[in-house]
N, C-alpha and C. Protein backbone atom coordinates (compact mmCIF):
# COMPACT_ATOMS: atom_id res chain seq x y z
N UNK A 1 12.35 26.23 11.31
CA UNK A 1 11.02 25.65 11.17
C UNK A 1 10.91 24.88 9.86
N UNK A 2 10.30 23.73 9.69
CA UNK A 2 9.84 22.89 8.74
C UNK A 2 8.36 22.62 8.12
N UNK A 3 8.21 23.05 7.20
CA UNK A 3 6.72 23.15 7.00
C UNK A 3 6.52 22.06 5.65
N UNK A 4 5.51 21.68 5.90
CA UNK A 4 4.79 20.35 4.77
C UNK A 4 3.24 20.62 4.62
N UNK A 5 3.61 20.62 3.03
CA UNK A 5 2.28 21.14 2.30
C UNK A 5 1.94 19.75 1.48
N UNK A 6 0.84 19.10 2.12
CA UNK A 6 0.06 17.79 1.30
C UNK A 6 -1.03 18.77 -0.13
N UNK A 7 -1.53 18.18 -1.10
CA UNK A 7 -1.83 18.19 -1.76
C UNK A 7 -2.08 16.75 -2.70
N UNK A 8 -3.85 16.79 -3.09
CA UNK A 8 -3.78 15.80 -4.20
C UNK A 8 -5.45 14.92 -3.37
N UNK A 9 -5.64 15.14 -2.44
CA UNK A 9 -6.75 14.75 -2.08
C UNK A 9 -8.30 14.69 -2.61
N UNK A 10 -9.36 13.79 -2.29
CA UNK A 10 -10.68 14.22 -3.05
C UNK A 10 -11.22 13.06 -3.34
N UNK A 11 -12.55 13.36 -4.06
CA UNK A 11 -13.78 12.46 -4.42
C UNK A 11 -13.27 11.51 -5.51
N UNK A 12 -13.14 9.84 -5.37
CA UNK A 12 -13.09 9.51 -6.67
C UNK A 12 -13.80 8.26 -6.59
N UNK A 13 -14.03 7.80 -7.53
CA UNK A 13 -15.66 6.71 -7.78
C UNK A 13 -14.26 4.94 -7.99
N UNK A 14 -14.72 3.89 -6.97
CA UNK A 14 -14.14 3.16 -6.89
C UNK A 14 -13.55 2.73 -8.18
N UNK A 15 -11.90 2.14 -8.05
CA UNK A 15 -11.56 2.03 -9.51
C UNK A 15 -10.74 3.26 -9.67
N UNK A 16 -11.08 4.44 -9.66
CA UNK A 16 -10.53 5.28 -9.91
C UNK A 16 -8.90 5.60 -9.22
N UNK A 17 -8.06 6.63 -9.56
CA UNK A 17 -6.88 6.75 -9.32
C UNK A 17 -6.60 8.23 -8.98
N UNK A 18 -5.88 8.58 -7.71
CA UNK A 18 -5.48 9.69 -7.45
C UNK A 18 -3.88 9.45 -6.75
N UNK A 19 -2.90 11.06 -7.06
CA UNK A 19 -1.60 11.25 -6.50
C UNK A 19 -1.44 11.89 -5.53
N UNK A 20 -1.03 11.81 -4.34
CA UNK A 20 -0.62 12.68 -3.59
C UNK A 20 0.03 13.35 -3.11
N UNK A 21 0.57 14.19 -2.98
CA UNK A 21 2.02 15.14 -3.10
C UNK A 21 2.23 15.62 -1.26
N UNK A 22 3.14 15.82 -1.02
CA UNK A 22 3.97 16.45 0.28
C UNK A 22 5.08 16.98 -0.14
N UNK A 23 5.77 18.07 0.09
CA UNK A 23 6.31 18.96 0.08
C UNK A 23 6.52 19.42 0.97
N UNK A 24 8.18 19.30 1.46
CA UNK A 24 8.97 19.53 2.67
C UNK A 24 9.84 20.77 2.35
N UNK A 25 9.31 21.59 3.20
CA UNK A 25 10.27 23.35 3.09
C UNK A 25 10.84 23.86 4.32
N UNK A 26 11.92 24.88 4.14
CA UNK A 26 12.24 25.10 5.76
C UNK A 26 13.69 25.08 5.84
N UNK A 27 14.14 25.17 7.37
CA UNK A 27 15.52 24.75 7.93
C UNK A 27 15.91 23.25 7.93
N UNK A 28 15.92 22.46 6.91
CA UNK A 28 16.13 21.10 6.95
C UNK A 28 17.76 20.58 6.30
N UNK A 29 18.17 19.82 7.16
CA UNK A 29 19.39 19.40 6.94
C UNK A 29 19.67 18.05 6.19
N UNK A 30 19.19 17.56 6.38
CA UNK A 30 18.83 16.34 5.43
C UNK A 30 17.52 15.50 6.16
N UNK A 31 16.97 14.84 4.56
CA UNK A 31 15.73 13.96 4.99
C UNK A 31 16.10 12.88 4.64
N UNK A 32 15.84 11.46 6.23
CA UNK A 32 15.68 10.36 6.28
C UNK A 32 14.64 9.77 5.15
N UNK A 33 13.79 8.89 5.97
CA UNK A 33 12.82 8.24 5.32
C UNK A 33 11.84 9.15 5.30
N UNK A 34 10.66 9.10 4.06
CA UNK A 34 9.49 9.71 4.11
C UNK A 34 8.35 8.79 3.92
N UNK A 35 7.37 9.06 4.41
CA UNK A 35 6.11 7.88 3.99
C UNK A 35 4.78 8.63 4.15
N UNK A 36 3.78 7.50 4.03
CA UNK A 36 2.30 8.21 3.58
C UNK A 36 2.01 7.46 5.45
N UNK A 37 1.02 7.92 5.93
CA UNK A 37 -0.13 6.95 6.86
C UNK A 37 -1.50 7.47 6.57
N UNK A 38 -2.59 6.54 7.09
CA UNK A 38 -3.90 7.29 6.71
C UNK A 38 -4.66 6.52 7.92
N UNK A 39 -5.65 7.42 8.50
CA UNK A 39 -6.39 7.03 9.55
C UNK A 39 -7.91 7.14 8.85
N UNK A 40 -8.83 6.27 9.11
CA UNK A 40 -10.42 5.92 8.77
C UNK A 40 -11.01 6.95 10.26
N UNK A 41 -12.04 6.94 10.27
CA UNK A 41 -13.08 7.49 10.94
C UNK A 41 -13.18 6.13 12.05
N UNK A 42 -12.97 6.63 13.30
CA UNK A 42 -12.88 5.47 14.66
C UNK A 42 -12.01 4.61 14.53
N UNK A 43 -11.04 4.55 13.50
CA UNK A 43 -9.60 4.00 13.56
C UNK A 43 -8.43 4.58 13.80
N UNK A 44 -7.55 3.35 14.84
CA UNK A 44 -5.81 4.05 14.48
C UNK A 44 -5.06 4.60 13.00
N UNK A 45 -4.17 5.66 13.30
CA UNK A 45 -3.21 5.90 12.11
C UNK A 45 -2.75 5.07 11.75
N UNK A 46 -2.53 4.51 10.65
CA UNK A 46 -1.69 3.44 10.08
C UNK A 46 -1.20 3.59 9.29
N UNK A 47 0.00 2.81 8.98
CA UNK A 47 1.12 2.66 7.91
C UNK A 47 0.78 2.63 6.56
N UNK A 48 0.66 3.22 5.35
CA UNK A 48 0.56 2.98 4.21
C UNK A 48 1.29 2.58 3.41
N UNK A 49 2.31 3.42 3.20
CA UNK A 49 3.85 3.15 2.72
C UNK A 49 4.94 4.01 2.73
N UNK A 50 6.11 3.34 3.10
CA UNK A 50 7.72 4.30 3.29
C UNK A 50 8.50 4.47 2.39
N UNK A 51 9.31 5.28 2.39
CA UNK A 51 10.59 5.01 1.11
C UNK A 51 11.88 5.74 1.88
N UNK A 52 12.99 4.98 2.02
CA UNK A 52 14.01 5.73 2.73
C UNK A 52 14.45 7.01 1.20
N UNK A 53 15.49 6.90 1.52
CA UNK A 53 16.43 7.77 1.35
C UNK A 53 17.18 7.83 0.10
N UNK A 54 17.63 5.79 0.05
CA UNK A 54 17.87 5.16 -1.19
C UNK A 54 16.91 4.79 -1.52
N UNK A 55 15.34 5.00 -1.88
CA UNK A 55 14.51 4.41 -2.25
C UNK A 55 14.00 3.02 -2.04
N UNK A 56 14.50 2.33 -1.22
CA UNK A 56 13.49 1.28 -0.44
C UNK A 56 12.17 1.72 -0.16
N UNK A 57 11.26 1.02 -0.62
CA UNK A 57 10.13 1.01 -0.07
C UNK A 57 9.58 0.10 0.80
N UNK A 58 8.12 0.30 1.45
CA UNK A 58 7.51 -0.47 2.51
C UNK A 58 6.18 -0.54 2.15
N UNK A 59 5.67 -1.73 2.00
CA UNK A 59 3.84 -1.28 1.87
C UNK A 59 3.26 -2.13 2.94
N UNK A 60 2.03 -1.06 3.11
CA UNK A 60 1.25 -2.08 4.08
C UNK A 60 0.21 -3.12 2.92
N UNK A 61 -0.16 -4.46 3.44
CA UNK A 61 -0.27 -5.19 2.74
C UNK A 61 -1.90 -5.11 1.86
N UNK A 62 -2.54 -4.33 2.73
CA UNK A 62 -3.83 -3.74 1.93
C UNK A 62 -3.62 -3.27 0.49
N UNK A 63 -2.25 -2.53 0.32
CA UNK A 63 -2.52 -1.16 -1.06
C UNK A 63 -1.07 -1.22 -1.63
N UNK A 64 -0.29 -3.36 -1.46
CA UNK A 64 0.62 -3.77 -2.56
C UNK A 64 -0.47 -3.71 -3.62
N UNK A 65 0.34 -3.90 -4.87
CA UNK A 65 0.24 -3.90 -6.23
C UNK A 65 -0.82 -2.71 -6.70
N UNK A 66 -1.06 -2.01 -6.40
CA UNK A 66 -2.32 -0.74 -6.27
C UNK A 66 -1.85 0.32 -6.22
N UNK A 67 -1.24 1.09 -4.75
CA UNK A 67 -0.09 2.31 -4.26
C UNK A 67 1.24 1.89 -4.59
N UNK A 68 1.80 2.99 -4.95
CA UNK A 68 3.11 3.44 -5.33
C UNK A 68 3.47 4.55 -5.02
N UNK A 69 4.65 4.58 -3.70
CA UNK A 69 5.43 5.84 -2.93
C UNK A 69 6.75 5.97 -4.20
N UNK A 70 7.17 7.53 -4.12
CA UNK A 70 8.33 7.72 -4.52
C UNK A 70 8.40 9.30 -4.47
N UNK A 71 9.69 9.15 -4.76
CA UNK A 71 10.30 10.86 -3.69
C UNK A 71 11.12 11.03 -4.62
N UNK A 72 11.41 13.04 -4.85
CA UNK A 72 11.95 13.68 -5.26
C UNK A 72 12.72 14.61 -4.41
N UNK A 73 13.82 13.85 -4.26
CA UNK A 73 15.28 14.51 -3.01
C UNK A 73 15.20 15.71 -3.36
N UNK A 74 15.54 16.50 -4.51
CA UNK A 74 15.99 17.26 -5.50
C UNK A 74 14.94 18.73 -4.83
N UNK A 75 13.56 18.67 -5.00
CA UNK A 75 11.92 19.14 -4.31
C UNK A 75 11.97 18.21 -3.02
N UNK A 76 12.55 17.75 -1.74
CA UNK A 76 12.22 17.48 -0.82
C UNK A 76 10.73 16.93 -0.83
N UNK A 77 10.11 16.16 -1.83
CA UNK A 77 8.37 16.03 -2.27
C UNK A 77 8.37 14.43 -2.05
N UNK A 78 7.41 13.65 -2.06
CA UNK A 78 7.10 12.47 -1.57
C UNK A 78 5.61 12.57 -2.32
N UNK A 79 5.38 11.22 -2.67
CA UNK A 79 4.35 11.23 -3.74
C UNK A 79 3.51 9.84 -3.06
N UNK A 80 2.09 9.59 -3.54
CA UNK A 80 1.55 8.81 -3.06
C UNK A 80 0.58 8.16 -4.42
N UNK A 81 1.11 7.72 -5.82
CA UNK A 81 0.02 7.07 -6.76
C UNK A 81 -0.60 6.49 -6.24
N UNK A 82 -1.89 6.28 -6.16
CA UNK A 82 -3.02 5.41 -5.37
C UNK A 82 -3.83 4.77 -6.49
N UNK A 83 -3.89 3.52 -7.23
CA UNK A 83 -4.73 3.51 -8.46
C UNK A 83 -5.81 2.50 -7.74
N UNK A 84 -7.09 1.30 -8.09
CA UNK A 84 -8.00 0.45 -7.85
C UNK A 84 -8.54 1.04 -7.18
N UNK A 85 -8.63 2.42 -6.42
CA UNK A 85 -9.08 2.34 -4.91
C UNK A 85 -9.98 1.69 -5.13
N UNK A 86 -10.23 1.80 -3.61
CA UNK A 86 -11.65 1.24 -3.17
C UNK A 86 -12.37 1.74 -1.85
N UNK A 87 -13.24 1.82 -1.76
CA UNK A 87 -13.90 2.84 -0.43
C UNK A 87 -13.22 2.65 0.58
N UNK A 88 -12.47 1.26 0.91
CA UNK A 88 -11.88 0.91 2.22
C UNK A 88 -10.74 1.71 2.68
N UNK A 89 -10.60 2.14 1.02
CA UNK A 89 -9.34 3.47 1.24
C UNK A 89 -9.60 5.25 1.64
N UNK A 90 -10.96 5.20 2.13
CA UNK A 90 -11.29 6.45 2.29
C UNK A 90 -10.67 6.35 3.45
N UNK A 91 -10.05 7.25 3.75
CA UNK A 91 -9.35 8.14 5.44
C UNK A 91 -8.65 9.40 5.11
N UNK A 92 -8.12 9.99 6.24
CA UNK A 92 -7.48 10.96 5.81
C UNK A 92 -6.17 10.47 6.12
N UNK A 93 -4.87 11.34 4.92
CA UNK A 93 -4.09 10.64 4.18
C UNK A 93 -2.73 11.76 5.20
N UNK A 94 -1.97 11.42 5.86
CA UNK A 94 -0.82 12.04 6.44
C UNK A 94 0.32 11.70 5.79
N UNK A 95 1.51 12.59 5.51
CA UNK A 95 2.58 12.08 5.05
C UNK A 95 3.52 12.31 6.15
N UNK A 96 4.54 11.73 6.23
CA UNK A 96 5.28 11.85 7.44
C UNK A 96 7.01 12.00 6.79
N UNK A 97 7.50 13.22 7.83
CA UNK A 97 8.67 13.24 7.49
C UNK A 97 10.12 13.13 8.16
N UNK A 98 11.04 12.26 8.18
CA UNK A 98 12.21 12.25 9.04
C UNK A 98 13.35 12.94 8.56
N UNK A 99 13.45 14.18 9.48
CA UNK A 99 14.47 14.90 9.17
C UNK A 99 15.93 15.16 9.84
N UNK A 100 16.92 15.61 9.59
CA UNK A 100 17.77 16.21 10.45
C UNK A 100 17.82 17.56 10.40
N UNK A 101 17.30 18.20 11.88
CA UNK A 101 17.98 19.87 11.70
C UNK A 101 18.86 19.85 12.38
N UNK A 102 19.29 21.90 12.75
CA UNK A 102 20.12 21.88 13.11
C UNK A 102 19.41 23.01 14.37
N UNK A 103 20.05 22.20 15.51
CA UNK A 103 19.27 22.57 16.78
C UNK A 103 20.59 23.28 17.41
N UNK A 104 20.28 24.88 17.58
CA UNK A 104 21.54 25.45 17.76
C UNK A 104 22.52 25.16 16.98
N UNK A 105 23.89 24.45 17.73
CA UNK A 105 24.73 23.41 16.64
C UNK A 105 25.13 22.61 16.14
N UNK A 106 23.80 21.22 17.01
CA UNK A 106 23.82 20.41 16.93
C UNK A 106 22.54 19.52 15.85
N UNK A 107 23.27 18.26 15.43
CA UNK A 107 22.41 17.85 14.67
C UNK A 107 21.11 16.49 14.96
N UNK A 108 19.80 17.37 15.00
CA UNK A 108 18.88 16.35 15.68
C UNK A 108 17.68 16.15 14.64
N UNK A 109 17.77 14.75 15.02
CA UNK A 109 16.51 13.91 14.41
C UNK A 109 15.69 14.49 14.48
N UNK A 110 14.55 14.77 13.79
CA UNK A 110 12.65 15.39 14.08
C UNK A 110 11.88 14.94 13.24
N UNK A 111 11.14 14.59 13.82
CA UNK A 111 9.64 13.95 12.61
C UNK A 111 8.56 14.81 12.43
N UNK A 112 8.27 15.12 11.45
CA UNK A 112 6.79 16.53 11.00
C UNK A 112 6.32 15.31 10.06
N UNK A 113 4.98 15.66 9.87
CA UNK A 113 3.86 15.39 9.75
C UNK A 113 2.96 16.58 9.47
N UNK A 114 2.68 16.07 8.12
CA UNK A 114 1.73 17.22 7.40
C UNK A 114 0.15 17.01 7.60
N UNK A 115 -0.53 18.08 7.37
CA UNK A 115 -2.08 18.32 7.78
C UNK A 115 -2.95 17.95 7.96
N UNK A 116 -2.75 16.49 6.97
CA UNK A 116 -3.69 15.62 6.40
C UNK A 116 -4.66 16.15 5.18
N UNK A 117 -4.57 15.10 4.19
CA UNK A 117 -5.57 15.59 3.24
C UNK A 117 -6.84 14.34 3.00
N UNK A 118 -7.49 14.67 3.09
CA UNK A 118 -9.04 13.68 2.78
C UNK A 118 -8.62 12.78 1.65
N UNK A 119 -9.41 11.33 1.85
CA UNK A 119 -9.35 11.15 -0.10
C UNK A 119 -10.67 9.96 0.76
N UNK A 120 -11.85 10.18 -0.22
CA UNK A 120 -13.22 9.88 -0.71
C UNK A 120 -13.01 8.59 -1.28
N UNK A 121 -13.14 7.20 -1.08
CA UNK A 121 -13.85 6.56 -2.50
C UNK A 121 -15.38 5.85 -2.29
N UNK A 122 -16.13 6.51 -3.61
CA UNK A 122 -17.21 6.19 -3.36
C UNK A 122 -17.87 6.55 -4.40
N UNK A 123 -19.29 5.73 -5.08
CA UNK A 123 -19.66 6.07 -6.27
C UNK A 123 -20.76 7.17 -5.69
């Protein structure tokens, strides 16, 4: 089993800046890419930003120069700096994870996805 603990969510007044943490624990054999998505209230999930493995990243084009993904192999952790927000960024915030376990004795792809954590902007 693979378990992911988000952390870092909450109220912050536009302008303001929050981090978000994921934390990947468990039977995991190695992790692919990790990334953030965040869904609004009556919207699809969407892409925020990725980072493989070698640290490539991906942004969606809303939250360039603003968000900054980066990961700690070492803590299996994935991070989400979020600085300018702006209310448009209120949704709740999923991190997503591509792993390899080990299924019996074989080695298979699986994607988890953590709890979601809220993040607020708003004065």
């Amino acid at each position: 089993q693979v378990q992911l603990v988000e952390s870092g969510g909450g109220l912050v007044q536009p302008g303001g800046s929050l981090r978000l943490s994921c934390a990947a624990s468990g039977s995991i054999f190695s992790i692919n890419a990790m990334g953030w998505y965040r869904q609004a209230p009556g919207k699809q999930r969407e892409l925020v930003a990725t980072i493989t493995s070698g640290g490539r990243t991906n942004y969606a084009d809303s939250v360039k120069g603003r968000f900054t993904i980066s990961r700690d192999n070492a803590k299996n952790t994935v991070y989400l700096q979020m600085s300018s927000l702006k209310p448009e960024d209120t949704a709740v915030y999923y991190c997503k994870v591509e792993t390899i376990v080990v299924v019996t004795t074989t080695l298979t792809p699986y994607d988890y996805w953590g709890q979601g954590t809220q993040v607020t902007v708003s004065s």
